[in-house]
C-alpha atoms as a PDB file:
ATOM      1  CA  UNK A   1       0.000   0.000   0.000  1.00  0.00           C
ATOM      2  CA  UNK A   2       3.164   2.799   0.744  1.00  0.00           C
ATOM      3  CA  UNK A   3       4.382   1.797  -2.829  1.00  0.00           C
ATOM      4  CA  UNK A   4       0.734   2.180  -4.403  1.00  0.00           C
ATOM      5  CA  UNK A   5       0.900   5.500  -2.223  1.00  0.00           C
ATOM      6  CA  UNK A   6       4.138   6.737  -3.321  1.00  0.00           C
ATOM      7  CA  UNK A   7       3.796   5.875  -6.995  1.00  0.00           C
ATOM      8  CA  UNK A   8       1.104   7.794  -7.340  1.00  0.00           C
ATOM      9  CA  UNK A   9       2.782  10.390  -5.968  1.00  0.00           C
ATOM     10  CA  UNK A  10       5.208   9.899  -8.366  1.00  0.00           C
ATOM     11  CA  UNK A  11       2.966  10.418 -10.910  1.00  0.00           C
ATOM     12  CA  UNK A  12       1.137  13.692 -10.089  1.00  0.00           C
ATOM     13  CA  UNK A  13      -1.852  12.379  -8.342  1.00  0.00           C
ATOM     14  CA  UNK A  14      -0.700  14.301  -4.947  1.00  0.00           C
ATOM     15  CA  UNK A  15      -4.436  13.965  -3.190  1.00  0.00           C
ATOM     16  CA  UNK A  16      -4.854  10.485  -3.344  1.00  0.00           C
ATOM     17  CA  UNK A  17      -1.277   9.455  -2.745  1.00  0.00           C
ATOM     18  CA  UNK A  18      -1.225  11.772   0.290  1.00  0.00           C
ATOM     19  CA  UNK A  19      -4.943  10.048   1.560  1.00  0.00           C
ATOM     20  CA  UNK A  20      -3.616   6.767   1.171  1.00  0.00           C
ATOM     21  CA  UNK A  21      -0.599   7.170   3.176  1.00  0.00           C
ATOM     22  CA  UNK A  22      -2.476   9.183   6.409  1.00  0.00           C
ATOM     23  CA  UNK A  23      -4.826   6.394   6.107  1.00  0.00           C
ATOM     24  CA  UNK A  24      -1.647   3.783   5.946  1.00  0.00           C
ATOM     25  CA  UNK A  25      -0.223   6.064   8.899  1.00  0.00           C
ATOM     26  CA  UNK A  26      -3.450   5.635  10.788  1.00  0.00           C
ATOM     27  CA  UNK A  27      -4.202   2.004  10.288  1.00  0.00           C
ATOM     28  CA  UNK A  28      -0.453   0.628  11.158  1.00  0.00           C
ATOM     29  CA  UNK A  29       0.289  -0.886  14.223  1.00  0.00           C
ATOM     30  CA  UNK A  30       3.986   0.060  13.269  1.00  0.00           C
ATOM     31  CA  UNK A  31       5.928   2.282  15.157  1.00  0.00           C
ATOM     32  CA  UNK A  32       5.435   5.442  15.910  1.00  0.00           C
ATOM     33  CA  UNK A  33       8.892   6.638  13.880  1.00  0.00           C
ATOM     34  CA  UNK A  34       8.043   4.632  10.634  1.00  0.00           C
ATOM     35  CA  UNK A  35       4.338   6.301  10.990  1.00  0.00           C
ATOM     36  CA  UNK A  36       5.150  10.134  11.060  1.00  0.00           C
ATOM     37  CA  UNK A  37       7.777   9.297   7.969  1.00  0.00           C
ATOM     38  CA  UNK A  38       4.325   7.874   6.146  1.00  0.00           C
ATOM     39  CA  UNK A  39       2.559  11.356   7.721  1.00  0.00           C
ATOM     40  CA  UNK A  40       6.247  13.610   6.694  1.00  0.00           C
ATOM     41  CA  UNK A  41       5.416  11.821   3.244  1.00  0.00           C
ATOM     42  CA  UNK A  42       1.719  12.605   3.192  1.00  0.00           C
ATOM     43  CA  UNK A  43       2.568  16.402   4.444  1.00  0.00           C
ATOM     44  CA  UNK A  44       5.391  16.959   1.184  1.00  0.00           C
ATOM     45  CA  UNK A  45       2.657  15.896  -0.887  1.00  0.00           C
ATOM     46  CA  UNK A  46      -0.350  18.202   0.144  1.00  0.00           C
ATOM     47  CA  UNK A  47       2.704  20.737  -0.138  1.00  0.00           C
ATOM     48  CA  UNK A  48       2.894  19.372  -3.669  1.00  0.00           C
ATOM     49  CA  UNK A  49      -0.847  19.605  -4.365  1.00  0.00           C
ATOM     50  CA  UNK A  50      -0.639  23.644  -2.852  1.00  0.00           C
ATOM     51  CA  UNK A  51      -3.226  22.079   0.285  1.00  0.00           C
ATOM     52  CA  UNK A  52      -0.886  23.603   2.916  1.00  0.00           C
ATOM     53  CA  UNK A  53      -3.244  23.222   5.456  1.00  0.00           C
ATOM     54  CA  UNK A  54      -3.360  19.556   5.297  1.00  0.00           C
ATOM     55  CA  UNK A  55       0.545  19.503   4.658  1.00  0.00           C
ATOM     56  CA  UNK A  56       0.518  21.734   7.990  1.00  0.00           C
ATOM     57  CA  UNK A  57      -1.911  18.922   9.576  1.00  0.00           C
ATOM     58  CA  UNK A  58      -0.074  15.631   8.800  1.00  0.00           C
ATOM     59  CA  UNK A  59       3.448  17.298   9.780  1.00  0.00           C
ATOM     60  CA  UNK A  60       1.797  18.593  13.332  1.00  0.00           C
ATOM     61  CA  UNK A  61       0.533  14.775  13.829  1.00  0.00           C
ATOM     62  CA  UNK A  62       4.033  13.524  12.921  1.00  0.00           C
ATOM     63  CA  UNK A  63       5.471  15.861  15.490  1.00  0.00           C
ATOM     64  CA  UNK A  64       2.509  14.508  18.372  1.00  0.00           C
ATOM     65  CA  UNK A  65       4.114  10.765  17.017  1.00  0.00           C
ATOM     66  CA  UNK A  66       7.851  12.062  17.250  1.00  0.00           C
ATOM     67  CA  UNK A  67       8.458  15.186  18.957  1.00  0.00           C
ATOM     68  CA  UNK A  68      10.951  18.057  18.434  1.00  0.00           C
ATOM     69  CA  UNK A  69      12.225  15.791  15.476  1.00  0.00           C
ATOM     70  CA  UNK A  70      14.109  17.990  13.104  1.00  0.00           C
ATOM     71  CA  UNK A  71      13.434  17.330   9.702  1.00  0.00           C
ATOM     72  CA  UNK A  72       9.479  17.505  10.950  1.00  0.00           C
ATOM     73  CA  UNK A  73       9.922  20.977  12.198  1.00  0.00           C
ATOM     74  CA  UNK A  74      11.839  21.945   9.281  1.00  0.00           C
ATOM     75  CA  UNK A  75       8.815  20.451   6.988  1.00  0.00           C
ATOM     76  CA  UNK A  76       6.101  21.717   8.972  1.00  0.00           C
ATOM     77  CA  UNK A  77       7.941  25.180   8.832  1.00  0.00           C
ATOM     78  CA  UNK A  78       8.175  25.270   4.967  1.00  0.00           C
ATOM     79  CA  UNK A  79       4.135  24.229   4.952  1.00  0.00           C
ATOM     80  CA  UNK A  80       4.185  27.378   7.422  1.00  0.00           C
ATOM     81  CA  UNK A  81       6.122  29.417   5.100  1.00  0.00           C
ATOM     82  CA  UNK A  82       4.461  28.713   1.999  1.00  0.00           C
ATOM     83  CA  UNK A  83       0.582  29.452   3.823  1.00  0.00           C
ATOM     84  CA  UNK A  84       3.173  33.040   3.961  1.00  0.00           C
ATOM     85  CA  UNK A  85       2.469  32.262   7.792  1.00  0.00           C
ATOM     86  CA  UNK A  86       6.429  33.374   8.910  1.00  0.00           C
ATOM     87  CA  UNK A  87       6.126  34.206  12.486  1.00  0.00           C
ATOM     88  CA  UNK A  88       5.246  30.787  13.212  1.00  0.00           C
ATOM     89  CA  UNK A  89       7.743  29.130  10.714  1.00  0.00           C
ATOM     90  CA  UNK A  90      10.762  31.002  12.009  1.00  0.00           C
ATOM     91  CA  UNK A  91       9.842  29.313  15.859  1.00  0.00           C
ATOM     92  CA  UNK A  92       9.600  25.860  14.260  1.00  0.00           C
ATOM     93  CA  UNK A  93      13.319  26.501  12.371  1.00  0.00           C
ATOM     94  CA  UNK A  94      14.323  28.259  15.432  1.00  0.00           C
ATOM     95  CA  UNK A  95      13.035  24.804  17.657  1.00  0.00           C
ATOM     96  CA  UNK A  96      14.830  22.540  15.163  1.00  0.00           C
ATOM     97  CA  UNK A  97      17.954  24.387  14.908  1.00  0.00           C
ATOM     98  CA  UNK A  98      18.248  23.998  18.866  1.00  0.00           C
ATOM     99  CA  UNK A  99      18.127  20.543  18.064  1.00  0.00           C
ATOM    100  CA  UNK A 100      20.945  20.156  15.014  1.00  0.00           C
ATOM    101  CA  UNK A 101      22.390  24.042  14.847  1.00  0.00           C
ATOM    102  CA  UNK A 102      24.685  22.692  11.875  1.00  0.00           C
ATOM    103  CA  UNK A 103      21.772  22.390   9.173  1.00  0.00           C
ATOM    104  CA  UNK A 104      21.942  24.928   6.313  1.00  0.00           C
ATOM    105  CA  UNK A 105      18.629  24.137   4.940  1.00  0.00           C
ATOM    106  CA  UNK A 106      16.832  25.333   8.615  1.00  0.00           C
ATOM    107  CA  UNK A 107      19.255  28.512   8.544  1.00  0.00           C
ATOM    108  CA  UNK A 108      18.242  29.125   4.974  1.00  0.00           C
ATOM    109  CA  UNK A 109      14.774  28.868   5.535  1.00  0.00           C
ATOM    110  CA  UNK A 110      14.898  30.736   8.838  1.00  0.00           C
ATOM    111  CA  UNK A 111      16.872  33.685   6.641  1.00  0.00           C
ATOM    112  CA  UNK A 112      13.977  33.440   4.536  1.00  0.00           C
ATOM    113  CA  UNK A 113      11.477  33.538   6.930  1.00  0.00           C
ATOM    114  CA  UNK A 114      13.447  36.342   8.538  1.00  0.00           C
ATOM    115  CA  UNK A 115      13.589  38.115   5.227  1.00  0.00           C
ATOM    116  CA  UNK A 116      10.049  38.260   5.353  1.00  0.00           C
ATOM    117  CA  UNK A 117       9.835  39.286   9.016  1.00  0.00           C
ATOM    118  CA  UNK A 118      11.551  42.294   7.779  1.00  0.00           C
ATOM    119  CA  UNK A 119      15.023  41.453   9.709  1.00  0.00           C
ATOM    120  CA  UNK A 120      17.739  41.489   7.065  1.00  0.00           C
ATOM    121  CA  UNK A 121      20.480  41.516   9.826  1.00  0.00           C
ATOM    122  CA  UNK A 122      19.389  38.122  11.163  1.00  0.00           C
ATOM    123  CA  UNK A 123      19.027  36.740   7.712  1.00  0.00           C
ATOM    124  CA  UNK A 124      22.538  37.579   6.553  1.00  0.00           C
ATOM    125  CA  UNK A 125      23.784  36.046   9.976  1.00  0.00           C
ATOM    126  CA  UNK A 126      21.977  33.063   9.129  1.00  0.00           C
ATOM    127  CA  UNK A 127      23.100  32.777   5.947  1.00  0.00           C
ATOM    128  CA  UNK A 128      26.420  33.873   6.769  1.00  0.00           C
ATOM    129  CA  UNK A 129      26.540  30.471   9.235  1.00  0.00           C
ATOM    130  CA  UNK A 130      24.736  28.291   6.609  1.00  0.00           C
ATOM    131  CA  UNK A 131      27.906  29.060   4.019  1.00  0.00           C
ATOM    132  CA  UNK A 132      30.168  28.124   6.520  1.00  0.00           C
ATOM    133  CA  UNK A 133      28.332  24.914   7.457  1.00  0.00           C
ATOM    134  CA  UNK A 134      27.951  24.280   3.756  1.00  0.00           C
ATOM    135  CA  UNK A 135      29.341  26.091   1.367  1.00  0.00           C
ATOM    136  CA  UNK A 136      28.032  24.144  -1.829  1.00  0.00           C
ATOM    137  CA  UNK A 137      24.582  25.034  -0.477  1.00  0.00           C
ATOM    138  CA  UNK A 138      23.199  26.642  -3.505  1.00  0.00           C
ATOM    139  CA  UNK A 139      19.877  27.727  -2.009  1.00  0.00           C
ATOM    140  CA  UNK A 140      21.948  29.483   0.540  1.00  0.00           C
ATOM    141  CA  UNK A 141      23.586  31.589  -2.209  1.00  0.00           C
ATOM    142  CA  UNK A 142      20.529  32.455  -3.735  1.00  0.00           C
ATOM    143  CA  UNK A 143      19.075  33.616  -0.565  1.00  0.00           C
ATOM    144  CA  UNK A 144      22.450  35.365   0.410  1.00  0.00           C
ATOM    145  CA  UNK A 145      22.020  37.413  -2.921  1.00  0.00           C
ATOM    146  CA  UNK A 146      18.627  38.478  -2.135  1.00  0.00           C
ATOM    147  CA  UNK A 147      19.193  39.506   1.341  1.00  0.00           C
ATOM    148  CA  UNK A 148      22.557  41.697  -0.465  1.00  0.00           C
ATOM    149  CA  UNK A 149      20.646  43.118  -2.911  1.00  0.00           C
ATOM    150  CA  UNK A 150      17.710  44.417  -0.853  1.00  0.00           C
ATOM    151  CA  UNK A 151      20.803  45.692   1.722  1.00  0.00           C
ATOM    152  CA  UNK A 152      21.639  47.629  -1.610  1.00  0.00           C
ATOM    153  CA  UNK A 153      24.994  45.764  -2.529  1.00  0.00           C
ATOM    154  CA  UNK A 154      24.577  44.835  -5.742  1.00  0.00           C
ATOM    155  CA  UNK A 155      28.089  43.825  -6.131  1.00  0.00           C
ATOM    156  CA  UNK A 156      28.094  41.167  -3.553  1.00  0.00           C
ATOM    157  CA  UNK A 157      24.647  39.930  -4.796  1.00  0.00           C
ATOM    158  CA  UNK A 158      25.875  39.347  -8.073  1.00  0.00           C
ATOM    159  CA  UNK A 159      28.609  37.304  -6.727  1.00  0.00           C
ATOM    160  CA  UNK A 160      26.107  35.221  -4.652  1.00  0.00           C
ATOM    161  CA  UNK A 161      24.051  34.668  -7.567  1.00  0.00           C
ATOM    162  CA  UNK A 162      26.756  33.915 -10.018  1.00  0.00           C
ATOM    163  CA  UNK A 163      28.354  31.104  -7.128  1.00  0.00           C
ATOM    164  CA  UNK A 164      24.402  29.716  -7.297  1.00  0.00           C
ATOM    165  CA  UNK A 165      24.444  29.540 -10.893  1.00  0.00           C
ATOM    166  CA  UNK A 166      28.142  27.777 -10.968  1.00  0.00           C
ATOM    167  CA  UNK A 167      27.185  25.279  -8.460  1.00  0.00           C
ATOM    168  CA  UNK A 168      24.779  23.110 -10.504  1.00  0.00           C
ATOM    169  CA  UNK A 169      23.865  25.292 -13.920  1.00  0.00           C
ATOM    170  CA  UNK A 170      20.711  23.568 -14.941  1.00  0.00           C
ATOM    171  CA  UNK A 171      18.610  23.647 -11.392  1.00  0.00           C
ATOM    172  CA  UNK A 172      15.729  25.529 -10.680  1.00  0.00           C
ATOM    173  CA  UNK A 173      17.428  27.847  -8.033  1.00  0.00           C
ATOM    174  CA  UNK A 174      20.242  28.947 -10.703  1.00  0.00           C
ATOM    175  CA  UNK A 175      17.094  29.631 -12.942  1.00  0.00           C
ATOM    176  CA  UNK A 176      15.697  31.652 -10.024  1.00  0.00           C
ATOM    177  CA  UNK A 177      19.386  32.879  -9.618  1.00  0.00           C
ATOM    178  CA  UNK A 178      19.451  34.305 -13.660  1.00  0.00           C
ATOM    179  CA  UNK A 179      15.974  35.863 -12.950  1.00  0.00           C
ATOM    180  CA  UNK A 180      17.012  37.767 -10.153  1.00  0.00           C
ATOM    181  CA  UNK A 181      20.326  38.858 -12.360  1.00  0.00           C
ATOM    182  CA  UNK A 182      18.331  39.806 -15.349  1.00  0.00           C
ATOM    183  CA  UNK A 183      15.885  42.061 -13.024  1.00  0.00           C
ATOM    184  CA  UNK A 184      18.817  43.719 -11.167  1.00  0.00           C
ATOM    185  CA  UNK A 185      20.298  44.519 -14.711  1.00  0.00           C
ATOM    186  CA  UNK A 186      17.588  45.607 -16.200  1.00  0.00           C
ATOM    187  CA  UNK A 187      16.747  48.395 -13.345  1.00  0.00           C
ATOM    188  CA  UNK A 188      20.750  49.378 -13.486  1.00  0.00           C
END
């Protein structure tokens, strides 16, 4: 039934895959780890299907199943995020970076979230700390360039983007990267 679930995942059909795994999650006498990852699965697919509230739901379950568990607070925080609910994301990244303060995808996201809290000085700490915890993390130099450009150094931002783009050329966040070049350029 997880493979049926995930397959059609796989293949676009986010609703039902996500059903059938909360009703796999709910029905299994497995443990309570192996049933949030069926619930973290269900969540990424509501995210998927743009139902953040249900992706919101099946993450806070997860968390009642396995609490304070990272990657569930950094999941529930992007469903958080993307419902453009930040306050509430930034204390989930800020609970799972208590937890594992070396991730660059939480201080990322919480330089994001931050970004959108209107605190640019946090954000560039964070990513300042994700870089040095990862520097190959391309979303970080994305971000970084963002945060630069709207601190008015366009300079640095085009470094940030340019290190994005050189990192792995034919992603979606050097696409993102080029956009944000091509805008800068064309207001300079």
């Amino acid at each position: 039934m997880h493979c049926v679930a995930v397959a059609l995942i796989g293949q676009g059909n986010y609703v039902d895959g996500a059903q059938r795994l909360e009703k796999l999650a709910k029905d299994s006498h497995s443990d309570a780890m192996l049933r949030a990852g069926m619930l973290a699965q269900a969540g990424q697919a509501w995210i998927l299907a743009g139902r953040y509230d249900r992706s919101y739901a099946d993450q806070s379950a997860a968390l009642t199943l396995v609490p304070n568990a990272p990657d569930l607070l950094v999941d529930r925080a992007e469903s958080l995020a993307l419902a453009k609910n930040y306050k509430d994301a930034l204390a989930d990244l800020d609970a799972a970076l208590k937890i594992a303060p070396d991730r660059a995808d939480a201080l990322t996201y919480r330089a994001t979230a931050k970004r959108f809290l209107d605190d640019l000085h946090g954000a560039a700490a964070d990513l300042d700390r994700a870089l040095t915890v990862n520097p190959k993390y391309q979303e970080a130099w994305l971000e970084a360039g963002i945060i630069r450009r709207l601190q008015g150094n366009n300079d640095d931002a085009r470094r940030d983007w340019l290190k994005a783009i050189d990192l792995d050329p034919d992603s979606a966040t050097a696409q993102a990267a080029r956009r944000n070049l091509e805008k800068m350029d064309v207001r300079e």
